[in-house]
Protein backbone atom coordinates (compact mmCIF):
# COMPACT_ATOMS: atom_id res chain seq x y z
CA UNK A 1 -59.46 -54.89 24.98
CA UNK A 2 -56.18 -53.01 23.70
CA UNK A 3 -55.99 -49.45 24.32
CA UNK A 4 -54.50 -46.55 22.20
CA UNK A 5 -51.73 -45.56 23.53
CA UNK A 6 -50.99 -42.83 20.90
CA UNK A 7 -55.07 -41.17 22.53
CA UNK A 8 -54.52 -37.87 24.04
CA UNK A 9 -57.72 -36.44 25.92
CA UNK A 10 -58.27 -33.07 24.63
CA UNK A 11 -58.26 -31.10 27.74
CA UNK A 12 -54.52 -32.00 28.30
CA UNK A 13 -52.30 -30.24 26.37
CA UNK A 14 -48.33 -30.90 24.72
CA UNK A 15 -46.23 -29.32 26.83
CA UNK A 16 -43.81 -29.34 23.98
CA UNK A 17 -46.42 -26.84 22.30
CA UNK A 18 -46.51 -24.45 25.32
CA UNK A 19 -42.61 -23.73 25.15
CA UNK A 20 -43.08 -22.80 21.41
CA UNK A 21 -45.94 -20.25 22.07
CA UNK A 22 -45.25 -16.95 22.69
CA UNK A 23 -47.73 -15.07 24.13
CA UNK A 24 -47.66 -11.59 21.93
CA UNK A 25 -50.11 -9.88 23.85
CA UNK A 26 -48.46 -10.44 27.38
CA UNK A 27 -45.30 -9.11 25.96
CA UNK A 28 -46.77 -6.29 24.84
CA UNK A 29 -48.76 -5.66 28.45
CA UNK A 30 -44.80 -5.91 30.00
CA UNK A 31 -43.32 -3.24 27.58
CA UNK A 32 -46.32 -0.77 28.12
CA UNK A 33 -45.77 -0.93 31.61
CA UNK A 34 -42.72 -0.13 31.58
CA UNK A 35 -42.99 2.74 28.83
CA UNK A 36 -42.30 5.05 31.49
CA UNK A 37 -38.56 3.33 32.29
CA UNK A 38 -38.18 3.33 28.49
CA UNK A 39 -38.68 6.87 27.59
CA UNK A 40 -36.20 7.35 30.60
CA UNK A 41 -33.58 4.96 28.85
CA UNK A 42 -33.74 6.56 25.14
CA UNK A 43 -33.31 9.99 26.70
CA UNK A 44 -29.78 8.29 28.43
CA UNK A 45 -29.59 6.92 24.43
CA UNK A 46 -29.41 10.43 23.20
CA UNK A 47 -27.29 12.04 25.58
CA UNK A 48 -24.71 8.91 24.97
CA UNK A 49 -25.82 8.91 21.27
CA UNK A 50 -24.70 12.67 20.93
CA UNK A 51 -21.86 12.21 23.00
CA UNK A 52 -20.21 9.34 20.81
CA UNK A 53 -21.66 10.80 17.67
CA UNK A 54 -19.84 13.93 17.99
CA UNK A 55 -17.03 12.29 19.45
CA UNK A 56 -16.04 10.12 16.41
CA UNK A 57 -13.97 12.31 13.92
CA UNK A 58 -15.22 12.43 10.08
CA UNK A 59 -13.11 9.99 7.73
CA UNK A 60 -12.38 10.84 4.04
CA UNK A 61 -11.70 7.90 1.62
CA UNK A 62 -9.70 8.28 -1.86
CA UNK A 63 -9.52 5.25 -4.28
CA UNK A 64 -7.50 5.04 -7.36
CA UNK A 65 -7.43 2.30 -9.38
CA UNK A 66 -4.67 1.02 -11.03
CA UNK A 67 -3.56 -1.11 -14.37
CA UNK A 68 0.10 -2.13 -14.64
CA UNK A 69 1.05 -3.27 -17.91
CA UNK A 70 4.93 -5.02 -17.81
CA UNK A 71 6.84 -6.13 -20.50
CA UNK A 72 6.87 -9.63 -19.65
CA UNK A 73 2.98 -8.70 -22.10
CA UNK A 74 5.14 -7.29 -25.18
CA UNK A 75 5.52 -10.66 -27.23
CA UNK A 76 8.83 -9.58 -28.60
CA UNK A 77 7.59 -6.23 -29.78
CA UNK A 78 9.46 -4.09 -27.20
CA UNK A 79 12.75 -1.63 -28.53
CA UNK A 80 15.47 -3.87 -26.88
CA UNK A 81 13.93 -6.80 -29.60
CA UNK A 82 13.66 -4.32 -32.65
CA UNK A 83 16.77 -2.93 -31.72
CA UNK A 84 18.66 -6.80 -31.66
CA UNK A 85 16.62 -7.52 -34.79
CA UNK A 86 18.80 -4.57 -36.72
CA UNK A 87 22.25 -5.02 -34.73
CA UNK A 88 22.02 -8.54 -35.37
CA UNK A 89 22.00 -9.85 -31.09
CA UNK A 90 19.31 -11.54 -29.82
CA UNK A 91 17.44 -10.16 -26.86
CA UNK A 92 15.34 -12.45 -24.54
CA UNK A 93 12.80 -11.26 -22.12
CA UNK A 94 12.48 -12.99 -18.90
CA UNK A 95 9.53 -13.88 -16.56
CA UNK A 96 8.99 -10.45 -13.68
CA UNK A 97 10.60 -10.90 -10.77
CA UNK A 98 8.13 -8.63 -9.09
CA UNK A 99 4.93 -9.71 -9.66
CA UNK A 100 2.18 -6.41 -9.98
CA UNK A 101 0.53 -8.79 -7.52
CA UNK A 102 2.82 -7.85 -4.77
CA UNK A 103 1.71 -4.12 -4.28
CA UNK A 104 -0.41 -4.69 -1.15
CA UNK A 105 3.10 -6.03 0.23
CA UNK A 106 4.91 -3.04 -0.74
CA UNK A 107 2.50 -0.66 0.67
CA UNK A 108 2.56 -2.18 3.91
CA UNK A 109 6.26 -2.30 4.40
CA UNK A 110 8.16 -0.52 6.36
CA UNK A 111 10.65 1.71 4.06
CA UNK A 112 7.36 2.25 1.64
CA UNK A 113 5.52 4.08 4.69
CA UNK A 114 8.60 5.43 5.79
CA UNK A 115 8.95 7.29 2.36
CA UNK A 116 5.49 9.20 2.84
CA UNK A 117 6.60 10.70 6.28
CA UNK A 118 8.71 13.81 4.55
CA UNK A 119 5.19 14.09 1.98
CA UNK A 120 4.30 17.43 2.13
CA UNK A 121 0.21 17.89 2.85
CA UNK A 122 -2.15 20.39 3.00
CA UNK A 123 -5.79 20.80 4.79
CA UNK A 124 -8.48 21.94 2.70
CA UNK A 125 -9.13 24.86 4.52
CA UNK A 126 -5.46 25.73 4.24
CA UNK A 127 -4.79 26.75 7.63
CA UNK A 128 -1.91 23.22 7.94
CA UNK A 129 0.29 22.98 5.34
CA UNK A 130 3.03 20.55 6.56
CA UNK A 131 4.84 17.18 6.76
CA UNK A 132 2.47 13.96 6.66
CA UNK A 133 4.57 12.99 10.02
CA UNK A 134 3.41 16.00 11.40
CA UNK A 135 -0.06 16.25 10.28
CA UNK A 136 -0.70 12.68 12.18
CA UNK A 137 -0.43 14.06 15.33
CA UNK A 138 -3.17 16.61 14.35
CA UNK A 139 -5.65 14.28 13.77
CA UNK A 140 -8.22 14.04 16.20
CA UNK A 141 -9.07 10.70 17.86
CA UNK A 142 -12.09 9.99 20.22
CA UNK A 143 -12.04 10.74 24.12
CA UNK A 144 -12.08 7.22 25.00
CA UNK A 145 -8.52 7.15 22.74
CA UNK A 146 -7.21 9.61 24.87
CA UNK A 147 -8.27 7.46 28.17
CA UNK A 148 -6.65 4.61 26.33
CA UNK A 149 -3.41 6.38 25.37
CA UNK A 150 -2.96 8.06 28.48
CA UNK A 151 -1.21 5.47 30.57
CA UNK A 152 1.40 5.63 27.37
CA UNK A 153 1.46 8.72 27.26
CA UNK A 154 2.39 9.41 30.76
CA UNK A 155 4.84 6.70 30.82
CA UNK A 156 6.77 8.35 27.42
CA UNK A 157 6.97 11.97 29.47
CA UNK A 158 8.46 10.45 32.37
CA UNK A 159 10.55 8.85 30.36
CA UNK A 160 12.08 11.89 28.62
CA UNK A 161 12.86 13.84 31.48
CA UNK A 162 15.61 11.04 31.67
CA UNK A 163 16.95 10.64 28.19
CA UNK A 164 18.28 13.48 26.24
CA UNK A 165 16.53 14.63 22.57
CA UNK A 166 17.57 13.73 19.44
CA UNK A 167 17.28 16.08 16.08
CA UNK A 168 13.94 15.37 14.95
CA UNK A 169 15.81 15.80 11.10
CA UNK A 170 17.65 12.63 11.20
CA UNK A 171 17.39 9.89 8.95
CA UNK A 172 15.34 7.13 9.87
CA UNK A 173 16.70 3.76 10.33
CA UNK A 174 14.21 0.81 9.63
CA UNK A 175 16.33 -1.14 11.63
CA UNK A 176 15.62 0.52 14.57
CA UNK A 177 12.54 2.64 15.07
CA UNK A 178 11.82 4.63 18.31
CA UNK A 179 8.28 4.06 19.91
CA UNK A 180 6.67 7.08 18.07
CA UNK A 181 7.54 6.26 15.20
CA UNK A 182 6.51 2.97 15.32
CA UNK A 183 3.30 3.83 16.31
CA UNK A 184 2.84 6.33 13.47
CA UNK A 185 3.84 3.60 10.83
CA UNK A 186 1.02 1.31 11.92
CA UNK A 187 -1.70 4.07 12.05
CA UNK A 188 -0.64 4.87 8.21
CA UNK A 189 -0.34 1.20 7.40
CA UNK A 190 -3.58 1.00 8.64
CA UNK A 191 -4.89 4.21 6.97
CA UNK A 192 -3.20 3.20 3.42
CA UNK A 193 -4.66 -0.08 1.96
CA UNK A 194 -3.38 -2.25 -1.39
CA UNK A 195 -5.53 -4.81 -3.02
CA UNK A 196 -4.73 -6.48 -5.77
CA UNK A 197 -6.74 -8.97 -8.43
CA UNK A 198 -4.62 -11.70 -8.93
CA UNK A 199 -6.27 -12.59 -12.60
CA UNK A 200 -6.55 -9.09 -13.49
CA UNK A 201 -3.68 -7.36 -12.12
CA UNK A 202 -5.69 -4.56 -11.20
CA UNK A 203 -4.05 -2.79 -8.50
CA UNK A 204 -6.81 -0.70 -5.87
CA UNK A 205 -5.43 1.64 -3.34
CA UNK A 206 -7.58 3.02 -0.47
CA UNK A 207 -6.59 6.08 1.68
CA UNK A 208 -8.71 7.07 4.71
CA UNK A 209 -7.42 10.24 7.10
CA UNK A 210 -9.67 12.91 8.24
CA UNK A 211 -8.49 15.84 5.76
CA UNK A 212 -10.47 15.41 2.22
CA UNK A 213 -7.26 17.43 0.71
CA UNK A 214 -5.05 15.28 2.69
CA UNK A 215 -6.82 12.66 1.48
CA UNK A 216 -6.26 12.94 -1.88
CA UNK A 217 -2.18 13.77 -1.29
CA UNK A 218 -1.23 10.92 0.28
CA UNK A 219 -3.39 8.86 -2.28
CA UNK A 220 -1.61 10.56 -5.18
CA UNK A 221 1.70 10.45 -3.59
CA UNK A 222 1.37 6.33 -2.59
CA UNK A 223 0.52 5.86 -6.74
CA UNK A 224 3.45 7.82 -7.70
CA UNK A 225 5.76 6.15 -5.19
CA UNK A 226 4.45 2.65 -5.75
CA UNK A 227 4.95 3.27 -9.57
CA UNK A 228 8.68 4.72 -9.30
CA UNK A 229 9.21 1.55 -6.70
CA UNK A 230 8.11 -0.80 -9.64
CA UNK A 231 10.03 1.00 -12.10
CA UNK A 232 13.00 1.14 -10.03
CA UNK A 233 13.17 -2.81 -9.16
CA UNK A 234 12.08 -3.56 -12.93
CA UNK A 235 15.52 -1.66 -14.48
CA UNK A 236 17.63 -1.78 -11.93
CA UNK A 237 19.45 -4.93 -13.16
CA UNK A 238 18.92 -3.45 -16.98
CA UNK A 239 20.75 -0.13 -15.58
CA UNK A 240 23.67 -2.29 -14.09
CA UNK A 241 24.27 -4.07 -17.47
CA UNK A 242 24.10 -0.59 -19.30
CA UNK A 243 26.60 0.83 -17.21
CA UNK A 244 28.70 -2.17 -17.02
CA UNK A 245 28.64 -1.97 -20.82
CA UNK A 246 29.31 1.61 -20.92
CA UNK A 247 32.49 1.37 -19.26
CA UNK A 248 33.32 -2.08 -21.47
CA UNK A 249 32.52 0.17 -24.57
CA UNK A 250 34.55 3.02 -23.13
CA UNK A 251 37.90 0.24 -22.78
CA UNK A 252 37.23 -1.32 -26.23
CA UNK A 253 37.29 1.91 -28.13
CA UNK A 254 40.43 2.95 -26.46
CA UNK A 255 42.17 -0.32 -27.64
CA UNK A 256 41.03 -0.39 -31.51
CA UNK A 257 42.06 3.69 -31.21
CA UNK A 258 45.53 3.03 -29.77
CA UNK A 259 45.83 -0.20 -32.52
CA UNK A 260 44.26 2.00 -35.25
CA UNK A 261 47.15 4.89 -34.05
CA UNK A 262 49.79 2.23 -33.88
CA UNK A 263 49.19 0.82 -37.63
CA UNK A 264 48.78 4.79 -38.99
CA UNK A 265 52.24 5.45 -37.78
CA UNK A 266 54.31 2.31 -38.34
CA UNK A 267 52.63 2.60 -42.11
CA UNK A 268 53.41 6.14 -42.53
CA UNK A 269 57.10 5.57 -41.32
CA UNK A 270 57.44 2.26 -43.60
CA UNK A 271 55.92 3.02 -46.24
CA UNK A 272 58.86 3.28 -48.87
CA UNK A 273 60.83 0.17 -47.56
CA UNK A 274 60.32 -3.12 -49.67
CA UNK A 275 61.38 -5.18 -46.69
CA UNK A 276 59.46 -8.86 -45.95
CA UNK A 277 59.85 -7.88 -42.37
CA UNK A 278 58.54 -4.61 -42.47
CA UNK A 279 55.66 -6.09 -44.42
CA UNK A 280 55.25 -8.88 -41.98
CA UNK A 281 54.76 -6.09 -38.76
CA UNK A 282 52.49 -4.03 -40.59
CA UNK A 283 50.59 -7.04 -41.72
CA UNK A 284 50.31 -8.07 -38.02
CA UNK A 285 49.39 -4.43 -36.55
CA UNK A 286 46.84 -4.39 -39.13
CA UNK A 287 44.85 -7.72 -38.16
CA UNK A 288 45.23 -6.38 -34.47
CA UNK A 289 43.95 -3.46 -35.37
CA UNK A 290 40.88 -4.92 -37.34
CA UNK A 291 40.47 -7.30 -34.38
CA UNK A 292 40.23 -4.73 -31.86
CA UNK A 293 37.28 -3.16 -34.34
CA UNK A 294 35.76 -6.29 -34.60
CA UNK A 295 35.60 -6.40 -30.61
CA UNK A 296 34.82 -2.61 -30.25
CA UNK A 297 31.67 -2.85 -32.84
CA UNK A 298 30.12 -5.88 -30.86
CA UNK A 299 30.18 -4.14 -27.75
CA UNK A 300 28.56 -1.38 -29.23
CA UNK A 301 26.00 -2.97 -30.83
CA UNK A 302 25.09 -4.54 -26.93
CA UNK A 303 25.22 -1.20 -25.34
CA UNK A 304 22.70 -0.02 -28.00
CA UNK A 305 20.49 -2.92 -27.11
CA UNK A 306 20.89 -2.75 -23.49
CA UNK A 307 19.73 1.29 -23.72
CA UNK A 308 16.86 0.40 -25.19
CA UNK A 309 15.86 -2.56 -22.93
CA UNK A 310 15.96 -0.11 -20.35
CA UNK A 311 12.99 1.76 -21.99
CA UNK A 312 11.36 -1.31 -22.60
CA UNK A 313 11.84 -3.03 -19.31
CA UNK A 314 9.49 0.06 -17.58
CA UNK A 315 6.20 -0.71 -16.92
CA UNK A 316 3.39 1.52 -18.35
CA UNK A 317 0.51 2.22 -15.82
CA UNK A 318 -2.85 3.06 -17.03
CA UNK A 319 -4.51 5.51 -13.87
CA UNK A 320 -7.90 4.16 -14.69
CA UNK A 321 -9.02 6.17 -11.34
CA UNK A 322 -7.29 9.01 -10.13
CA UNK A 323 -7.03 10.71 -6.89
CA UNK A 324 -9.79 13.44 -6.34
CA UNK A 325 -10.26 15.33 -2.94
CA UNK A 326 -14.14 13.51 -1.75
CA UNK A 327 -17.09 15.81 -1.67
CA UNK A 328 -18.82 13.49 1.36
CA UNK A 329 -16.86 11.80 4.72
CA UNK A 330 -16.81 8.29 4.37
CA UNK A 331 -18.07 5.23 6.67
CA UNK A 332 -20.90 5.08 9.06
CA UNK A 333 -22.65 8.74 9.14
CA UNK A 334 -23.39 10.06 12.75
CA UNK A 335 -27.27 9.89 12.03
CA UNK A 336 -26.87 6.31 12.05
CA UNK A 337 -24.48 6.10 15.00
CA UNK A 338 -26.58 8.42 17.09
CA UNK A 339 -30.33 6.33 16.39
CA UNK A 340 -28.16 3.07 16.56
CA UNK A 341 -27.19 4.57 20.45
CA UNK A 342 -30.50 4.79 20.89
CA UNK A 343 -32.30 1.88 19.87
CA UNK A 344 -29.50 -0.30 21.21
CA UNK A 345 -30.00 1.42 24.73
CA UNK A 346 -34.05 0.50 24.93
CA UNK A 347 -33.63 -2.58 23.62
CA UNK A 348 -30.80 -3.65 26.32
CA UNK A 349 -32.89 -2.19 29.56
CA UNK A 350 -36.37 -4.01 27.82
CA UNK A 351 -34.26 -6.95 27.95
CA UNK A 352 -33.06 -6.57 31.56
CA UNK A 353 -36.51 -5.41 33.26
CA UNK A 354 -38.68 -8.47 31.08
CA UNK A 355 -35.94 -11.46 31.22
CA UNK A 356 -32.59 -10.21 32.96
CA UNK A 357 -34.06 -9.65 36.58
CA UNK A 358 -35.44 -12.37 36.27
CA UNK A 359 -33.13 -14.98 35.50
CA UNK A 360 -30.66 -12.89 37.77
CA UNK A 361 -32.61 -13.30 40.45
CA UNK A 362 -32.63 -17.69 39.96
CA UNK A 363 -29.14 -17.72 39.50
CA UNK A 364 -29.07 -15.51 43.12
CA UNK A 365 -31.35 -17.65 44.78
CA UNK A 366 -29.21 -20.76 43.53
């Protein structure tokens, strides 16, 4: 007679199944007996919780939105075309060389940051009105940055007993940045954020320092010195051809004045003498002379086309949101930090007294 193998008696039980039930009730037993050790560690929670709550300085956040607009989008509607169109030159307009895309690179480099350090700021209660260099060593930090910085810090004072001061008003070299200074570029690179939407262009700056008012300046300042960057790069090359054709202007109506002067005078002192010779000379200082206009007008008409590609070659940027000092501090409130503490410290001693002694004491036994 073949048996079932697959018959289970039903007395014995899966032991598969025991591992996946959990006994609620017997967990609950555990935690009420240990209520007492519990109330214990959320009163540590609070103390810690107010502790690091207090301890974390408030943060201010300032966004402002940008929308570049470059000419590279005028489809031959910009002055330097309207202006060709009339003077009879043809004007071209190329792809950008700097791409609105790249402003998160430009805030982040070095000279940009540098720039902001001789930004004058002010606190909103008006008690600091100073240098954004100076103001960063006002900020406060937590206790625990002190503890960190302190090694640093100690090493840096020994340190200048042995090496002599330098004016704190000289330039500074991106080449070659001291310590401090290095240190105070990457807290603002990391306080100043760029983002920018690659199929949109929009351009999104974020400031976060611990002043509202502050705030706002340095927000306000970064857009105006990320716009006269742009602008800068943009005409820079349309500035050089101006002045080169300035100067080119300058030469060419020199010579058509000295060939116009030259003609005037050899016709004025000729003018009664029938000779083929003399006829032949004026004849000659004449074409010079109407060469030398020819040359002088065409270089004027390109210097009035190069002025206005100047114009044209700016960017316009729309501020679709500006810089406003914030009402309310920014990230994770200390209500939250402080009942996060809290929670987190019951929940790590629950888990030592039911299943860390425990285990602990295998792994000692082992």
């Amino acid at each position: 007679m073949n048996e079932n193998k697959n018959y289970q008696h039903p007395d014995v039980q899966d032991p598969e199944n025991d591992e996946l039930e959990i006994d609620w009730m017997e967990i609950l037993r555990k935690i009420i007996a240990i209520r007492k050790t519990l109330y214990k560690a959320a009163g540590v929670g609070v103390v810690l919780g107010i502790i690091i709550a207090l301890s974390i300085p408030k943060q201010y956040t300032v966004t402002v939105t940008l929308s570049p607009e470059m000419s590279g989008d005028k489809a031959g509607g910009g002055l330097a075309s309207l202006a060709s169109s009339f003077l009879g030159g043809g004007a071209s307009s190329s792809p950008d060389a700097l791409n609105a895309t790249l402003a998160p690179d430009i805030v982040a480099s070095t000279p940009f940051i540098l720039e902001l350090f001789n930004t004058r700021v002010q606190t909103l209660d008006g008690k600091l009105d100073t240098t954004l260099v100076a103001y960063l060593d006002e900020q406060k930090q937590p206790w625990w940055g002190y503890i960190k910085a302190a090694p640093s810090m100690a090493i840096g004072a020994f340190k200048s007993l042995f090496t002599e001061k330098t004016d704190s008003a000289t330039t500074l070299n991106p080449f070659q940045l001291t310590e401090k200074e290095a240190a105070k570029v990457k807290e603002l690179r990391q306080s100043i954020l760029a983002e920018a939407d690659k199929k949109t262009a929009m351009t999104t700056i974020t400031v976060t320092m611990q002043d509202p008012k502050v705030t706002a300046i340095v927000a306000d300042s970064v857009v105006a010195k990320l716009q006269q960057y742009i602008i800068d790069y943009r005409i820079k090359k349309a500035k050089e051809d101006c002045a080169y054709l300035e100067e080119l202007y300058k030469e060419r109506q020199q010579e058509y004045y000295e060939a116009q002067s030259k003609y005037a005078h050899y016709f004025d002192s000729n003018r009664n003498i029938a000779l083929q010779s003399v006829r032949a000379e004026q004849e000659r200082l004449q074409n010079d002379m109407n060469l030398a206009y020819q040359v002088y007008s065409q270089v004027a008409q390109q210097l009035q086309v190069a002025r206005a590609k100047i114009q044209e070659e700016k960017p316009v940027f729309a501020v679709l949101e500006p810089a406003t000092i914030p009402l309310e501090p920014s990230g994770t409130s200390k209500r939250v930090i402080f009942m996060g503490i809290i929670l987190l410290t019951v929940c790590c001693t629950g888990a030592w007294i039911l299943l860390g002694k425990e285990y602990w004491k295998k792994i000692n036994f082992k």
